[in-house]
Structures are given as C-alpha cells and as structure tokens.
PDB file of N, CA and C in Angstrom:
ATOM      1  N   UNK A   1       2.944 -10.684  12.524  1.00  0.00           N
ATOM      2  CA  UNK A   1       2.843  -9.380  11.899  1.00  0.00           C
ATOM      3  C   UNK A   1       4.203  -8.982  11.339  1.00  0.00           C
ATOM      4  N   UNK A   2       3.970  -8.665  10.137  1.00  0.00           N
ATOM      5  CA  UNK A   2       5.427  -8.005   9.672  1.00  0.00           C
ATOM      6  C   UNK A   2       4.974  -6.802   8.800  1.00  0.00           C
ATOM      7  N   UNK A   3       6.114  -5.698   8.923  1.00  0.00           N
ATOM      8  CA  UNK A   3       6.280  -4.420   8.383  1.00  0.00           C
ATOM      9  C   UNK A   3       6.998  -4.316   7.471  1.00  0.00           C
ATOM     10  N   UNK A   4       7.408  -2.880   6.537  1.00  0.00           N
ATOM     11  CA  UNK A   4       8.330  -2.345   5.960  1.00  0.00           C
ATOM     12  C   UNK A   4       7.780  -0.866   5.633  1.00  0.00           C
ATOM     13  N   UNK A   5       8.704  -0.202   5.856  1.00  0.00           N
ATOM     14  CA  UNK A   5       8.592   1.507   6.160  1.00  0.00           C
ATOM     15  C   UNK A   5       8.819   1.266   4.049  1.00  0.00           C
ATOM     16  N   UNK A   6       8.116   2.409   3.351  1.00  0.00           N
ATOM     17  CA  UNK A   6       8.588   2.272   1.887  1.00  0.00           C
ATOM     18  C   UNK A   6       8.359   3.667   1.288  1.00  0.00           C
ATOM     19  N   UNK A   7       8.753   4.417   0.526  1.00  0.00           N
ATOM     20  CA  UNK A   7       8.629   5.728  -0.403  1.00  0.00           C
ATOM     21  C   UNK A   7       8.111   5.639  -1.516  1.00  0.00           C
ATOM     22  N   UNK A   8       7.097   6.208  -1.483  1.00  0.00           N
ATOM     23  CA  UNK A   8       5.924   6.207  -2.536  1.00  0.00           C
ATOM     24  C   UNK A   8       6.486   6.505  -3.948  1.00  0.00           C
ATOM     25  N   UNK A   9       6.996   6.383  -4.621  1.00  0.00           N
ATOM     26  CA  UNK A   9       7.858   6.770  -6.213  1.00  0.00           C
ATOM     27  C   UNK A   9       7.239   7.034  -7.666  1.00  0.00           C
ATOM     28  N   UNK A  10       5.721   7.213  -7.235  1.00  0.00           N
ATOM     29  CA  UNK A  10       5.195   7.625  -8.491  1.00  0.00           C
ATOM     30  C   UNK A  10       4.913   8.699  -8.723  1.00  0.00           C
ATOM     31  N   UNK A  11       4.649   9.442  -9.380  1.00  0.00           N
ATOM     32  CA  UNK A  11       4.672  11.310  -9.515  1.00  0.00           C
ATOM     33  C   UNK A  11       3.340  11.727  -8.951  1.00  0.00           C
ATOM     34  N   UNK A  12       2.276  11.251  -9.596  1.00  0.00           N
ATOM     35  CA  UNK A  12       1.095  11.241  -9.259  1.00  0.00           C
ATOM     36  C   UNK A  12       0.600  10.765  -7.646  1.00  0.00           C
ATOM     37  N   UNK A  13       1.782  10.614  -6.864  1.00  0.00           N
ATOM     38  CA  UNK A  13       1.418   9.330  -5.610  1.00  0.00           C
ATOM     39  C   UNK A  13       0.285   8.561  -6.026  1.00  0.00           C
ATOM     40  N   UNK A  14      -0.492   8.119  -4.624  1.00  0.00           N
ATOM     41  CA  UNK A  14      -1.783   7.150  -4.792  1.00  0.00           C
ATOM     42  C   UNK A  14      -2.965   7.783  -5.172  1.00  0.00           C
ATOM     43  N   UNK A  15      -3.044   7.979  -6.847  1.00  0.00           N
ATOM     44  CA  UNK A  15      -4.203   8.579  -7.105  1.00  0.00           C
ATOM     45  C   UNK A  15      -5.133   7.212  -7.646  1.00  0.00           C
ATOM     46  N   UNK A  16      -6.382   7.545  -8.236  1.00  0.00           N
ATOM     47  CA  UNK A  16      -7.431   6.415  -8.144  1.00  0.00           C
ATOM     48  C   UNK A  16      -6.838   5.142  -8.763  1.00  0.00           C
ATOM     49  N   UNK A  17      -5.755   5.132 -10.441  1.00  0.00           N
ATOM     50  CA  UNK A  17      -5.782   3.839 -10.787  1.00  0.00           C
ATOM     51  C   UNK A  17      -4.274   3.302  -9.842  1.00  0.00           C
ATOM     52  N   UNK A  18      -3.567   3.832  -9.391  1.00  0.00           N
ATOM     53  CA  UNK A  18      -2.729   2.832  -9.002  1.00  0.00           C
ATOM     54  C   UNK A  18      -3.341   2.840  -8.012  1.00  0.00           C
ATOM     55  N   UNK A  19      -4.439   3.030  -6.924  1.00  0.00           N
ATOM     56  CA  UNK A  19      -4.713   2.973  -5.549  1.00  0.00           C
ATOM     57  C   UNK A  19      -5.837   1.735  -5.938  1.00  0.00           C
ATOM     58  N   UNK A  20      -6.169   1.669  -7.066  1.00  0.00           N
ATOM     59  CA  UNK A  20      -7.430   0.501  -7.649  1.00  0.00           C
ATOM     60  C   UNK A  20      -6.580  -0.579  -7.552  1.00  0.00           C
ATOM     61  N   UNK A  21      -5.189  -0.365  -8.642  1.00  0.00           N
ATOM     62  CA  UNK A  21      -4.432  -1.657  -8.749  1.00  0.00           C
ATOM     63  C   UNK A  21      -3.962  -2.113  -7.529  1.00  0.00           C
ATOM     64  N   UNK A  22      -3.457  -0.988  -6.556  1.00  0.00           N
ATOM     65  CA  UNK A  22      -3.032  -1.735  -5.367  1.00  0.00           C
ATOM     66  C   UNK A  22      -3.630  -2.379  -4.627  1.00  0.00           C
ATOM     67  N   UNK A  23      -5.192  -1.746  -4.233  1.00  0.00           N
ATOM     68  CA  UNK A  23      -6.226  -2.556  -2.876  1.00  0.00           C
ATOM     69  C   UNK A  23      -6.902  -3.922  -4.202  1.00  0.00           C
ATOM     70  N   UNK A  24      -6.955  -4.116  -5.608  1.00  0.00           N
ATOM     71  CA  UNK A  24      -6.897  -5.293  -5.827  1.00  0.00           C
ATOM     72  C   UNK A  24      -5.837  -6.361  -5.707  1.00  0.00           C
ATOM     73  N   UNK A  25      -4.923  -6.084  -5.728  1.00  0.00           N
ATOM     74  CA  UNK A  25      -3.661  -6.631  -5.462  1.00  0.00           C
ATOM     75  C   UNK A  25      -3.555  -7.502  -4.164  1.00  0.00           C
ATOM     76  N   UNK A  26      -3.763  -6.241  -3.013  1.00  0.00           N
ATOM     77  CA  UNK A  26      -3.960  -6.925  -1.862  1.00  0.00           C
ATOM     78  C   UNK A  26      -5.035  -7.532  -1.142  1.00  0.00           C
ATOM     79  N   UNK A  27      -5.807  -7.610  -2.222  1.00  0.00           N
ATOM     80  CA  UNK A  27      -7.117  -8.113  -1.753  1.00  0.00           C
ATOM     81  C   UNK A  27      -7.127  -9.711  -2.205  1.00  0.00           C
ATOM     82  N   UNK A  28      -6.453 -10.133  -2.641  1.00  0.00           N
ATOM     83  CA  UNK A  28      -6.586 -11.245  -3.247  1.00  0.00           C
ATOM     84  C   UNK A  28      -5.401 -12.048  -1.899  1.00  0.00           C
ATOM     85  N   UNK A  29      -4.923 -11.130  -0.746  1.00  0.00           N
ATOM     86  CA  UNK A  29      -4.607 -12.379   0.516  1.00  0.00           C
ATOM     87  C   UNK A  29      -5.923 -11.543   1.567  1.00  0.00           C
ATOM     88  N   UNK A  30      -5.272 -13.154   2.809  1.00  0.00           N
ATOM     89  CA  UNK A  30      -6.214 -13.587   3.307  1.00  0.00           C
ATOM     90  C   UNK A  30      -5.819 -12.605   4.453  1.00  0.00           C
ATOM     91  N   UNK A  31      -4.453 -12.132   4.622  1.00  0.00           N
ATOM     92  CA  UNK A  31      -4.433 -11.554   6.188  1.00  0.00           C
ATOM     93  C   UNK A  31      -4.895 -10.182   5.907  1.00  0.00           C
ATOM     94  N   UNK A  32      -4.581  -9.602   6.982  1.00  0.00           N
ATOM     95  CA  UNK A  32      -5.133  -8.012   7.061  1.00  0.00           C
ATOM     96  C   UNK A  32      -4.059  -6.701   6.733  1.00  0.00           C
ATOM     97  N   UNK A  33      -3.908  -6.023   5.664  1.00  0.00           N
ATOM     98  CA  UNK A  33      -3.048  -5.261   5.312  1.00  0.00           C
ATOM     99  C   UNK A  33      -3.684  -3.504   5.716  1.00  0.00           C
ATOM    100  N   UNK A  34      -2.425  -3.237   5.743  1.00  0.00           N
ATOM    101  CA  UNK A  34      -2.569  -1.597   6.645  1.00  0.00           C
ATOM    102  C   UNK A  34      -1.735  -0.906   6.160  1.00  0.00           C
ATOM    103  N   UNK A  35      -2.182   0.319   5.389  1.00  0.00           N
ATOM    104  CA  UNK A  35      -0.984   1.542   5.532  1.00  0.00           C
ATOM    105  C   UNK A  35      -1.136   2.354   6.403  1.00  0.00           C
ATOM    106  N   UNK A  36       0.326   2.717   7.354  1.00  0.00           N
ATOM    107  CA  UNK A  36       0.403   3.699   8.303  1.00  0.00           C
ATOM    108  C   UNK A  36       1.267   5.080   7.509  1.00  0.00           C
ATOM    109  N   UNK A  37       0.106   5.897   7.727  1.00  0.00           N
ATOM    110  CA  UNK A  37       0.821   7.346   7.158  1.00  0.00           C
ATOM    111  C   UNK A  37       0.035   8.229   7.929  1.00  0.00           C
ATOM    112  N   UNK A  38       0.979   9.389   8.266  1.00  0.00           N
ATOM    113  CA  UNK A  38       0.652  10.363   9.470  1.00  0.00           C
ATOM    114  C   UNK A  38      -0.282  10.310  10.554  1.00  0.00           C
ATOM    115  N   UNK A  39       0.510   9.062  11.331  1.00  0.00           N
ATOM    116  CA  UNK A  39      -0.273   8.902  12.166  1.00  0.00           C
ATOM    117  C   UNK A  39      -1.235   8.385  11.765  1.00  0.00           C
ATOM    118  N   UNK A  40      -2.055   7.886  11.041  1.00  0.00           N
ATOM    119  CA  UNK A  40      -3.226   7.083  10.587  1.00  0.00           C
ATOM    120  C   UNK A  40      -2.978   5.531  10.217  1.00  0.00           C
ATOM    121  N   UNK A  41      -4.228   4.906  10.248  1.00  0.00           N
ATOM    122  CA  UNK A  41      -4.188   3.458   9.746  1.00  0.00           C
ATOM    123  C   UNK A  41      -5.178   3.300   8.568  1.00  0.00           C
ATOM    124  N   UNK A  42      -4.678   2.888   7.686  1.00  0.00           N
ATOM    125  CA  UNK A  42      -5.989   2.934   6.351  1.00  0.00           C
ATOM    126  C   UNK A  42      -5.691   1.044   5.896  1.00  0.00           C
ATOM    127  N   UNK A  43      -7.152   0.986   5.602  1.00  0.00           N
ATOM    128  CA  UNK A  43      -7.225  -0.556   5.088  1.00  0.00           C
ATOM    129  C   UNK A  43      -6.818  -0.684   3.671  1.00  0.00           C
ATOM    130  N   UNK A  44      -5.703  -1.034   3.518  1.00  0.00           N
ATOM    131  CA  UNK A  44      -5.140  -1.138   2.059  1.00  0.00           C
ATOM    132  C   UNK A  44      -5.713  -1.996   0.922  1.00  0.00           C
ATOM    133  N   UNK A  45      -6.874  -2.610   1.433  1.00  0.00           N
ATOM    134  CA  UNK A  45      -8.014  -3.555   0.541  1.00  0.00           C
ATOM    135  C   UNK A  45      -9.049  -2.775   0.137  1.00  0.00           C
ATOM    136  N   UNK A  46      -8.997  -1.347   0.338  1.00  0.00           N
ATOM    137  CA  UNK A  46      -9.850  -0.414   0.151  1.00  0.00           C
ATOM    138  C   UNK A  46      -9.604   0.559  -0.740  1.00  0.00           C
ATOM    139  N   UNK A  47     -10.037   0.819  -1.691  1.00  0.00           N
ATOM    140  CA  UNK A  47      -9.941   1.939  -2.574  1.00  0.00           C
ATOM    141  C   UNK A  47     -10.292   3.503  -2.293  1.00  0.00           C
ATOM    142  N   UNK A  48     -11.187   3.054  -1.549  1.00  0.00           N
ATOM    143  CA  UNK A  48     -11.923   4.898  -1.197  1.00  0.00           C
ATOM    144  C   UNK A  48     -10.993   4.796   0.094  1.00  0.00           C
ATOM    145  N   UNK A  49     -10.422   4.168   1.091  1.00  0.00           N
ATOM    146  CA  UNK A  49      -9.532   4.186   2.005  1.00  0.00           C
ATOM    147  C   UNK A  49      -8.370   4.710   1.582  1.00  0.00           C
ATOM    148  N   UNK A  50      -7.577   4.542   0.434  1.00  0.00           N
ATOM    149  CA  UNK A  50      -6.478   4.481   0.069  1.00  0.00           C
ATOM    150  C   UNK A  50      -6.289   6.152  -0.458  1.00  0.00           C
ATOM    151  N   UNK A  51      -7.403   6.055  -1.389  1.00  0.00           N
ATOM    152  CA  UNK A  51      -7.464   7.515  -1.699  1.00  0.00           C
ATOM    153  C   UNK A  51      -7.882   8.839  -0.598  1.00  0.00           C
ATOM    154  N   UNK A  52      -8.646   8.113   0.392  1.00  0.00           N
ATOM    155  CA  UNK A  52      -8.712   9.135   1.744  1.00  0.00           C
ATOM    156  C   UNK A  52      -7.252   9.486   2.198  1.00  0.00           C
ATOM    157  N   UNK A  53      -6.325   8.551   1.737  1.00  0.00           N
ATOM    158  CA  UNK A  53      -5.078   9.111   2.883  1.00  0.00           C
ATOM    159  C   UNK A  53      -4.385   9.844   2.465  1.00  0.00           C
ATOM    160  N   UNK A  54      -4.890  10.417   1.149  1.00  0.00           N
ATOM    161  CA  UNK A  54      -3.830  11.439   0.143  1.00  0.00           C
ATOM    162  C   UNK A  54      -2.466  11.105   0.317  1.00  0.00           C
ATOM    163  N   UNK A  55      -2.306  10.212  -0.167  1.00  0.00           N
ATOM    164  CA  UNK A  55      -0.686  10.008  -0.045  1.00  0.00           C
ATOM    165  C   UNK A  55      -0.298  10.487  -1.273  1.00  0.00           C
ATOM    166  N   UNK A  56       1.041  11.099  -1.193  1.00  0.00           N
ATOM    167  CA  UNK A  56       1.730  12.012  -2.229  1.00  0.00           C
ATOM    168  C   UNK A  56       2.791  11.401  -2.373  1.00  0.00           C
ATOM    169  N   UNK A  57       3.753  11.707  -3.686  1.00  0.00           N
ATOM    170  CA  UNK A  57       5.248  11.530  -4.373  1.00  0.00           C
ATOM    171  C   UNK A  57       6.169  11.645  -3.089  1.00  0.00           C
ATOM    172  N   UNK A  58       6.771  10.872  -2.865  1.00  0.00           N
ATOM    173  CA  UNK A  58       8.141  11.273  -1.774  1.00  0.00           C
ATOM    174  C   UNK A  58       7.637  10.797  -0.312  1.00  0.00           C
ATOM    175  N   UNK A  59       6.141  10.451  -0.386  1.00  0.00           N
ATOM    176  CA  UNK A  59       5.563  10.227   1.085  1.00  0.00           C
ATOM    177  C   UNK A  59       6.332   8.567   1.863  1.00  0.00           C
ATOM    178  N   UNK A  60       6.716   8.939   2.897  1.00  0.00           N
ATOM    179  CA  UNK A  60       7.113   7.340   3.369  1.00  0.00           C
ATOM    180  C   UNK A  60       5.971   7.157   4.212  1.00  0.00           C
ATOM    181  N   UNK A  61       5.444   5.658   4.208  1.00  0.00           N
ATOM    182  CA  UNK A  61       4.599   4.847   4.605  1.00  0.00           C
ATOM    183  C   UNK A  61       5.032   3.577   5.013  1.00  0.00           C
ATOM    184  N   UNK A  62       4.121   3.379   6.131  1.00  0.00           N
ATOM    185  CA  UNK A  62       4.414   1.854   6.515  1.00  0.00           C
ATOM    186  C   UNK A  62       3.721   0.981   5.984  1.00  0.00           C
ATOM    187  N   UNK A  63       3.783  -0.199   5.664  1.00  0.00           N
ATOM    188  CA  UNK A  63       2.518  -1.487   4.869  1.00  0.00           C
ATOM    189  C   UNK A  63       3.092  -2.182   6.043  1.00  0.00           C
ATOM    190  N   UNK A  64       1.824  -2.960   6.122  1.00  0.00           N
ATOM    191  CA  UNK A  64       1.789  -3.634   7.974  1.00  0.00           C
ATOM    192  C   UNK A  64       1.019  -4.580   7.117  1.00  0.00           C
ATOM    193  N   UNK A  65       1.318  -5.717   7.367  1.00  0.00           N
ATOM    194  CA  UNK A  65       0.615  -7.152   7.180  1.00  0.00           C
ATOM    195  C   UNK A  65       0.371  -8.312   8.241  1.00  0.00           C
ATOM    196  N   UNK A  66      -0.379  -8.250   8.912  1.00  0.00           N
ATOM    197  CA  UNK A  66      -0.798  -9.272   9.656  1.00  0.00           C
ATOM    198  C   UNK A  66      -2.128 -10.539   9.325  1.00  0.00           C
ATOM    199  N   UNK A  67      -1.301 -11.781   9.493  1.00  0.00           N
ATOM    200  CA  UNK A  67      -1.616 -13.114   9.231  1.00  0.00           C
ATOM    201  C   UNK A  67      -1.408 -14.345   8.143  1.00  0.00           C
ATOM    202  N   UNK A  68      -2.208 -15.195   8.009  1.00  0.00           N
ATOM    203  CA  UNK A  68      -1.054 -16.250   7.360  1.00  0.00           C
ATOM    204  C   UNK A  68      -0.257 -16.116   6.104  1.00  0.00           C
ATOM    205  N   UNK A  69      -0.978 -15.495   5.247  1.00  0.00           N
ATOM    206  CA  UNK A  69      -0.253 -14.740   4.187  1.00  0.00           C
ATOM    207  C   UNK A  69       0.718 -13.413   4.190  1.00  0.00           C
ATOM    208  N   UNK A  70       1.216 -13.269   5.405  1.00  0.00           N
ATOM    209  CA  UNK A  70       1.607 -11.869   5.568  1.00  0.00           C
ATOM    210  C   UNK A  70       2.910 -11.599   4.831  1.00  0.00           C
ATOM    211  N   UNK A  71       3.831 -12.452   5.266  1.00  0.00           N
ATOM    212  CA  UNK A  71       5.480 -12.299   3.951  1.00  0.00           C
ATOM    213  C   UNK A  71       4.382 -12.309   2.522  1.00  0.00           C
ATOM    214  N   UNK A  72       4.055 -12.737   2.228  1.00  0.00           N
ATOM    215  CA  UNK A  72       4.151 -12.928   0.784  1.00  0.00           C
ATOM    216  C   UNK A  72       3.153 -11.645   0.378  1.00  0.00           C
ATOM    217  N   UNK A  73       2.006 -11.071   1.169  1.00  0.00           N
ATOM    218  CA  UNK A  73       1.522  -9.963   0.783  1.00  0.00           C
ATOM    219  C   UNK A  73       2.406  -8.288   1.099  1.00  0.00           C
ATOM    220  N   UNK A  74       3.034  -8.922   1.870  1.00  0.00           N
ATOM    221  CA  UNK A  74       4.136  -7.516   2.247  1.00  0.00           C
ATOM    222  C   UNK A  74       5.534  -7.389   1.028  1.00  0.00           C
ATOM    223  N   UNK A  75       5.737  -9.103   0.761  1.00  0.00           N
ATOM    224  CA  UNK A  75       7.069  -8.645  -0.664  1.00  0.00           C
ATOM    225  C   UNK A  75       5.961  -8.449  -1.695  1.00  0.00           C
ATOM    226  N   UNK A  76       5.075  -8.534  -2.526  1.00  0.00           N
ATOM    227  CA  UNK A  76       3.963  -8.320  -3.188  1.00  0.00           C
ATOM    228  C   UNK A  76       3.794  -6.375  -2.863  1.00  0.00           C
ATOM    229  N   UNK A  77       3.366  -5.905  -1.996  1.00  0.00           N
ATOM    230  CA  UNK A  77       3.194  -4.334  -1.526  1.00  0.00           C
ATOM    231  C   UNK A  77       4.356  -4.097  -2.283  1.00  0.00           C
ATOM    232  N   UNK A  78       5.682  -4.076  -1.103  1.00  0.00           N
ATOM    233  CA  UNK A  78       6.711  -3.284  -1.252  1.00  0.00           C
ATOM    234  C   UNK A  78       7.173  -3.213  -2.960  1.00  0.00           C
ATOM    235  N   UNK A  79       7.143  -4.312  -3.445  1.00  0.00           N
ATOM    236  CA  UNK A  79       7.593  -4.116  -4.385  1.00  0.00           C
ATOM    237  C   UNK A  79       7.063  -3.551  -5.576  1.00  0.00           C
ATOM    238  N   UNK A  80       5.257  -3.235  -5.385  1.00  0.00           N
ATOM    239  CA  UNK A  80       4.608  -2.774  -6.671  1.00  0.00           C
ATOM    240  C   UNK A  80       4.744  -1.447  -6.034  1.00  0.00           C
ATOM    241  N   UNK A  81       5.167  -0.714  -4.467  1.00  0.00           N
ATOM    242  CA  UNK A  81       5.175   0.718  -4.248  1.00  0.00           C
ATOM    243  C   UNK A  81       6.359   1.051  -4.864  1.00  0.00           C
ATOM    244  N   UNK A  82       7.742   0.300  -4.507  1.00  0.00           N
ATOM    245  CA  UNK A  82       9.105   0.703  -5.110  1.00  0.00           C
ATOM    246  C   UNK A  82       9.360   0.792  -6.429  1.00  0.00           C
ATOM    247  N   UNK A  83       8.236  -0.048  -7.589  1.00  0.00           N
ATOM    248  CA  UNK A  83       8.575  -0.073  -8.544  1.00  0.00           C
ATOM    249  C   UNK A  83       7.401   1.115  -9.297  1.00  0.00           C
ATOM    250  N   UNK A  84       6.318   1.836  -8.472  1.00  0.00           N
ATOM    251  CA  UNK A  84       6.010   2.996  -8.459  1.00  0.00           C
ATOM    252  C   UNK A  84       4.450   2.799  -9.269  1.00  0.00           C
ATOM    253  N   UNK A  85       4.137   1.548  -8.773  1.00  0.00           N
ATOM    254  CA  UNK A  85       2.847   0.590  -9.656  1.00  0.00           C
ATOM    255  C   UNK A  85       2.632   1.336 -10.925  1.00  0.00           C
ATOM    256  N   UNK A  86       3.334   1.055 -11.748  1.00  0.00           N
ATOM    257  CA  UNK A  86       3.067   0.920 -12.843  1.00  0.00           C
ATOM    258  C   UNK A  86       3.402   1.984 -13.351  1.00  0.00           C
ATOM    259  N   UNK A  87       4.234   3.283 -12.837  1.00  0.00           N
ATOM    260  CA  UNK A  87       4.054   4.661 -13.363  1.00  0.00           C
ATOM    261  C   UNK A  87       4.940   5.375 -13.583  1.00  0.00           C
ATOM    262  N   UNK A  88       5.906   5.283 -12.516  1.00  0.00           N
ATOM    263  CA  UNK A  88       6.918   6.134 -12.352  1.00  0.00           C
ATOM    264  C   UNK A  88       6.849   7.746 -13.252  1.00  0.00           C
TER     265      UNK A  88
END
C-alpha cells in the first residue's frame, strides 16, 4: 500500500468532468484506489463516488493505492490532481 496526502488545484475542485477523467484514469489499474477526505473513504474508480465527496479548490486529500499496480497508479493520481486535471 502506498499513499500521498495532495491539494486539489482546480477552481472548480472535483466537479463531474474532471471527476469522469479521473475515476477513468484510475480505472484502467488493477489495484484498489481510495480517496481519503474528511474522514471518509471514496472509491476513486467511481464517478458518482467521487462526486459524493464534494471535494472543493484548496481541499487536501489522501489517494491510497493498494496492490500490484499501486506506484504507478499513485504517480499517475498525484500528478493529474497537482497539475489540476486539466483545468486549473
């Protein structure tokens, strides 16, 4: 299992199309991906999940990846959240 705590950087946070682009993104590995935000766990392969967690501009979140693909789906996350998928 590996983590990284990350700050959401798009204005709009996770509204429907970057929350589409993201749970396709991570849907295409094999392990099990998780965002932790307030206290919650949401399945990040999920779209109506993603958008349940109202995540907002400035929100820090954890992306939790557990199994064989897990580095490569966690530098894959972090880096389409930091670079603000697609929006800034």
């Amino acid at each position: 299992m590996v983590s990284k705590k990350v700050t959401l950087v798009n204005a709009q946070g996770f509204h429907m199309r970057p929350a589409s682009v993201f749970a396709t993104a991570m849907g295409k590995y094999t392990c099990n991906v998780t965002i932790k935000f307030n206290g919650n766990s949401y399945n990040a392969k999920s779209l109506l999940n993603i958008i349940a967690a109202c995540i907002k501009c400035g929100s820090e979140i954890e992306l939790v990846c557990d199994g064989p693909d897990e580095n490569a789906a966690l530098s894959e996350g972090v880096q389409m959240i930091e670079s603000g998928l697609g929006e800034k």
